[in-house]
Protein backbone atom coordinates (compact mmCIF):
# COMPACT_ATOMS: atom_id res chain seq x y z
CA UNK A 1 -7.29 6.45 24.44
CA UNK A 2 -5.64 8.23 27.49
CA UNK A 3 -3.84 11.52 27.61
CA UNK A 4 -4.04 11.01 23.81
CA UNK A 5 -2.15 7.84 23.50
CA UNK A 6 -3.63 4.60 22.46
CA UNK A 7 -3.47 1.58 24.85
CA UNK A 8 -5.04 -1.68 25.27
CA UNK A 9 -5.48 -4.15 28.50
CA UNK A 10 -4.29 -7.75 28.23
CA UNK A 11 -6.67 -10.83 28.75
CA UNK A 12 -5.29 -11.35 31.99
CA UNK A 13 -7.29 -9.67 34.72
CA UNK A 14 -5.35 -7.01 36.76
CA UNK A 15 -2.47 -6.82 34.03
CA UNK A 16 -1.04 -3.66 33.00
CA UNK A 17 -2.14 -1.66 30.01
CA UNK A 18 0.25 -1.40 27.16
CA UNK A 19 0.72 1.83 26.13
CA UNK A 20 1.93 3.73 22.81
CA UNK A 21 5.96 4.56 22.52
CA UNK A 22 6.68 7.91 21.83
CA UNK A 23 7.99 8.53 18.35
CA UNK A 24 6.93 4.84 16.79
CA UNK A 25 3.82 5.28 16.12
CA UNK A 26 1.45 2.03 16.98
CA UNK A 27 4.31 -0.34 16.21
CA UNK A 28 4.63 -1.18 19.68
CA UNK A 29 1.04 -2.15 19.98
CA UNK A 30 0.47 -3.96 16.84
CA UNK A 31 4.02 -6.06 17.15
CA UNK A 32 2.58 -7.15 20.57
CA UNK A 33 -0.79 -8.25 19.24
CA UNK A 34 1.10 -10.53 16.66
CA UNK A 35 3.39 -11.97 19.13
CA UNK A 36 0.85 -12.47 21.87
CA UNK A 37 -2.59 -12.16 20.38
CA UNK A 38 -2.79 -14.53 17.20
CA UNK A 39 -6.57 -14.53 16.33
CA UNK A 40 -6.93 -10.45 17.46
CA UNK A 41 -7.58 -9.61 13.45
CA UNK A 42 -10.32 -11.97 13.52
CA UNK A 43 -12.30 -10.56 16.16
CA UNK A 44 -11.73 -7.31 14.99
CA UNK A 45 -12.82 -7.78 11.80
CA UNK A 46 -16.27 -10.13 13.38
CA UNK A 47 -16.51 -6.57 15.44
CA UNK A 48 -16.41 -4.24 12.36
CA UNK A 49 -18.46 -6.59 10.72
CA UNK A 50 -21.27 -5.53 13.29
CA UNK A 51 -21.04 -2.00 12.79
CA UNK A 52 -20.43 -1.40 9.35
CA UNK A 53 -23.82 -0.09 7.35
CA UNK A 54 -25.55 -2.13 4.42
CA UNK A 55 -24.41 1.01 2.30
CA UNK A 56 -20.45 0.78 3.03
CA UNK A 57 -20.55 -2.72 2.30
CA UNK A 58 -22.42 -2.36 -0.84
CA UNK A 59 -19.89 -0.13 -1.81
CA UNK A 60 -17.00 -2.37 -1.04
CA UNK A 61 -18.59 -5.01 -3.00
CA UNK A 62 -18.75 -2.94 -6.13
CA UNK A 63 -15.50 -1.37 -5.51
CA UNK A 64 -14.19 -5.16 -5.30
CA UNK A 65 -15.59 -6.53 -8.59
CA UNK A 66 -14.43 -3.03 -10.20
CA UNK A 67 -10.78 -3.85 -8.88
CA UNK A 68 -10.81 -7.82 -9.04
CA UNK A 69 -12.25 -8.25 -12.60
CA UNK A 70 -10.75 -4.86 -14.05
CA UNK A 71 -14.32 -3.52 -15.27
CA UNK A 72 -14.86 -0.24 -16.32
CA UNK A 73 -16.67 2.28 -13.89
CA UNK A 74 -19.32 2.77 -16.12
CA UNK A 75 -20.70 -0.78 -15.76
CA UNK A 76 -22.00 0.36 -12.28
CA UNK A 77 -24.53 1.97 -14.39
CA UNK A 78 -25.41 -0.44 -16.77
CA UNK A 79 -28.40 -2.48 -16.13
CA UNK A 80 -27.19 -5.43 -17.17
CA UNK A 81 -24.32 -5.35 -14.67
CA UNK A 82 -26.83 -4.20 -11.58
CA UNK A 83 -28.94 -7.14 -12.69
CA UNK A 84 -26.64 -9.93 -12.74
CA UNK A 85 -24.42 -8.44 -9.61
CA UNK A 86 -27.85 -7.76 -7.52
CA UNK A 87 -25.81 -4.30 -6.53
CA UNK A 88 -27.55 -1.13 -7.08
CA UNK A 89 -26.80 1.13 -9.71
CA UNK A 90 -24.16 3.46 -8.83
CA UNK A 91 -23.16 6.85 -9.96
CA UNK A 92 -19.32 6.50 -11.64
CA UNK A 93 -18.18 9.38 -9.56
CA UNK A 94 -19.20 7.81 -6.49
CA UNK A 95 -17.62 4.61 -7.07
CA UNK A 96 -14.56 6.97 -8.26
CA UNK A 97 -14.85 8.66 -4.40
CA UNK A 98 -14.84 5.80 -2.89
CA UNK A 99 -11.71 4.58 -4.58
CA UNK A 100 -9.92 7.40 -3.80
CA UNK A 101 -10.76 7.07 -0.24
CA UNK A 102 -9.70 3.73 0.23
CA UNK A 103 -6.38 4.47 -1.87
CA UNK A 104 -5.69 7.48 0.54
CA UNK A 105 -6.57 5.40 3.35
CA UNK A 106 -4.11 2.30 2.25
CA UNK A 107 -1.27 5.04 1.57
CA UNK A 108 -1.55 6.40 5.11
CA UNK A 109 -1.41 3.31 6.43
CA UNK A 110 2.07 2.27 4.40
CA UNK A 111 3.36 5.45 5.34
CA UNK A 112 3.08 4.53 8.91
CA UNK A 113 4.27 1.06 8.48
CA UNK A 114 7.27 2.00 6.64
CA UNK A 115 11.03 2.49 8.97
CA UNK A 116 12.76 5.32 8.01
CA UNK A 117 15.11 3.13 6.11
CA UNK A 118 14.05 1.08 3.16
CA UNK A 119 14.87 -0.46 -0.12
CA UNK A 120 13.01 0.10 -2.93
CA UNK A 121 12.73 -2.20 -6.11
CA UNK A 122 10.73 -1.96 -9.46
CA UNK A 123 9.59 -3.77 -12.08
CA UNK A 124 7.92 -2.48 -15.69
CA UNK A 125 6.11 -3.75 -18.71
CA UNK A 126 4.20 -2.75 -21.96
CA UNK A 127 0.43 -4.18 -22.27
CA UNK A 128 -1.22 -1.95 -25.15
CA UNK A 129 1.31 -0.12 -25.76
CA UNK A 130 1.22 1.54 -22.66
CA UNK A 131 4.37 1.48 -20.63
CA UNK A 132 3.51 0.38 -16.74
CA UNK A 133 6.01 0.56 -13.50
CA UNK A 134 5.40 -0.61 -10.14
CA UNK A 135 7.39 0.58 -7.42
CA UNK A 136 7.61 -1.71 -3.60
CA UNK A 137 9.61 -0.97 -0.54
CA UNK A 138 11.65 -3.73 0.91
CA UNK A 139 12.13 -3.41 4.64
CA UNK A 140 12.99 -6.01 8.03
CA UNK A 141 11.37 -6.27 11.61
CA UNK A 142 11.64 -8.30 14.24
CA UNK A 143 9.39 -11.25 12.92
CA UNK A 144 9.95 -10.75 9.60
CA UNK A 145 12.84 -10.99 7.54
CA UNK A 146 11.79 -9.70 4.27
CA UNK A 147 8.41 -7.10 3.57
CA UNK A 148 7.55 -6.44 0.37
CA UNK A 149 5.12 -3.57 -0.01
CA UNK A 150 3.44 -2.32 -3.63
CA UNK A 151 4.05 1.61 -3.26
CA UNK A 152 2.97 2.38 -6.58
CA UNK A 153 1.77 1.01 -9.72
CA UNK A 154 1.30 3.48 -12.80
CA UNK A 155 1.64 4.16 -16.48
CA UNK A 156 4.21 6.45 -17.56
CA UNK A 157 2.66 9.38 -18.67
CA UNK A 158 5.01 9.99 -21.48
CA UNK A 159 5.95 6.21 -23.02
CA UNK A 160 8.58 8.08 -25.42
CA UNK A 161 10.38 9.07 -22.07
CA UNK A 162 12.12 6.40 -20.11
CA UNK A 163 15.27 7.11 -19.49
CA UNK A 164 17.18 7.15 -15.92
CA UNK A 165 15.95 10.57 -15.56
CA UNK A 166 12.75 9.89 -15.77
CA UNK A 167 12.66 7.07 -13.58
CA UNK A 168 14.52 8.78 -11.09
CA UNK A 169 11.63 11.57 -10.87
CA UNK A 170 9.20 8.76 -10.99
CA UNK A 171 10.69 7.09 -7.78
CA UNK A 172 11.21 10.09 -6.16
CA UNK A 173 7.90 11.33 -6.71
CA UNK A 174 6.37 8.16 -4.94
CA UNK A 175 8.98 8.45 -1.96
CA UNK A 176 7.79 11.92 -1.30
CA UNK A 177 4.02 10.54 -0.78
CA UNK A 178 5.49 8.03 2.08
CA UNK A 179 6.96 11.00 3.81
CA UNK A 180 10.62 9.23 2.02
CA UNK A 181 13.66 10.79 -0.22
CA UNK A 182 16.80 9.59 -1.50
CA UNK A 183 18.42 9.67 1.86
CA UNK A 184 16.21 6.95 3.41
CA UNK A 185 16.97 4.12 0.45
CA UNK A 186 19.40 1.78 1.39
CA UNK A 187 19.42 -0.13 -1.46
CA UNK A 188 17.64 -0.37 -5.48
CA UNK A 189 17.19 -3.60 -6.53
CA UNK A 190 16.40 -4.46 -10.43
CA UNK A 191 17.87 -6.64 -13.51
CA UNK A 192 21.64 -5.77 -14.26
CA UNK A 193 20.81 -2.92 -17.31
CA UNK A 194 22.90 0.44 -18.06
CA UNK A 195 19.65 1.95 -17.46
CA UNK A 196 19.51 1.00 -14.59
CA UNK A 197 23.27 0.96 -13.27
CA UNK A 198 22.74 4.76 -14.65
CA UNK A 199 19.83 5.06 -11.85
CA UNK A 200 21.63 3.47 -9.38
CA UNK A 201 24.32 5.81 -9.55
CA UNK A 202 22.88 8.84 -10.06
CA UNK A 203 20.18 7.69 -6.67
CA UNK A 204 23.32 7.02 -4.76
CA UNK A 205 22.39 3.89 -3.15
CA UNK A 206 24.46 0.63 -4.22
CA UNK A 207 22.70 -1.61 -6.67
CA UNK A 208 23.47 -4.56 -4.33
CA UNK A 209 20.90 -7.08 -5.70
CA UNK A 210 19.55 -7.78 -9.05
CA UNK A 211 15.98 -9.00 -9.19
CA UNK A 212 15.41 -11.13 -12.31
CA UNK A 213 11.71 -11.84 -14.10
């Protein structure tokens, strides 16, 4: 870092550094090392590899099986779990922190990904009589036509509730974490229901595609 922008040097001896736009964040850098640098997440993550500690691994690993498998926390105390896994037993609320850390850490890293315009489609379900929505942004750069990103994934707190209104203060609620409103969706994409023509309307934004499951 220099002056408090990042920068990196090219392969080539006595080449110039490439340094960090104003206003864009690390887009500059990062679009260069895909263009130019093909295997640079590789070595990065042999490099972090090297540095990170037996007990933040250990922790990803349980965090992983947790995630992947959808087992409860409290199996990272259970004996039987810790024997079969060869993981350590684990307090819940640590695994818990360490969830929460990563999420926070995933979210940042959307929220600096994201261009200040974006469309945004959903998609929901019942499993258990729970009522679940997931929420992705749907934006273009220069070597991509088309990213899809999962912004949020949830039950609905109140599965009596799910009217436009409610969806609409679901989606804006999720926006506001990406440092987005109403103004910066172009688009809402969805199946063709009144529910959500309603939503469409009352957002502002043109229901210009319907996504069908």
């Amino acid at each position: 870092m220099d002056n408090g922008k990042h920068q990196y040097n090219l392969c080539s001896p006595g080449s110039q550094p490439i340094t960090q736009k104003k206003k864009t964040g690390y887009m500059n850098l990062m679009n260069h090392l895909d263009a130019k640098h093909e295997n640079f997440k590789l070595i990065y993550y042999q490099y972090l590899g090297n540095i990170i500690s037996p007990m933040i691994s250990f922790n990803y690993d349980t965090m992983s099986l947790v995630v992947k498998y959808q087992i409860s926390l409290n199996a990272c105390k259970n004996p039987n779990f810790v024997l079969h896994t060869g993981l350590s037993k684990l307090d819940v609320s640590t695994v818990n922190k360490y969830l929460n850390s990563l999420a926070n850490i995933v979210q940042e890293r959307i929220k600096n990904t994201l261009p200040k315009k974006i469309g945004i489609m959903f998609d929901e379900w019942m499993n258990n009589n729970i009522h679940f929505v997931g929420l992705f942004g749907i934006y273009q750069t220069v070597h991509e036509s088309k990213n899809l990103v999962l912004q949020a994934f949830l039950p609905f707190e109140d599965c009596t509730t799910q009217n436009a209104d409610a969806y609409i203060k679901f989606f804006k609620d999720v926006l506001e974490l990406y440092n987005k409103g109403v103004k910066n969706v172009l688009f809402l994409s969805d199946d063709n229901c009144s529910t959500n023509k309603k939503i469409a309307n009352d957002l502002n934004p043109l229901l210009v595609e319907y996504a069908l499951y």
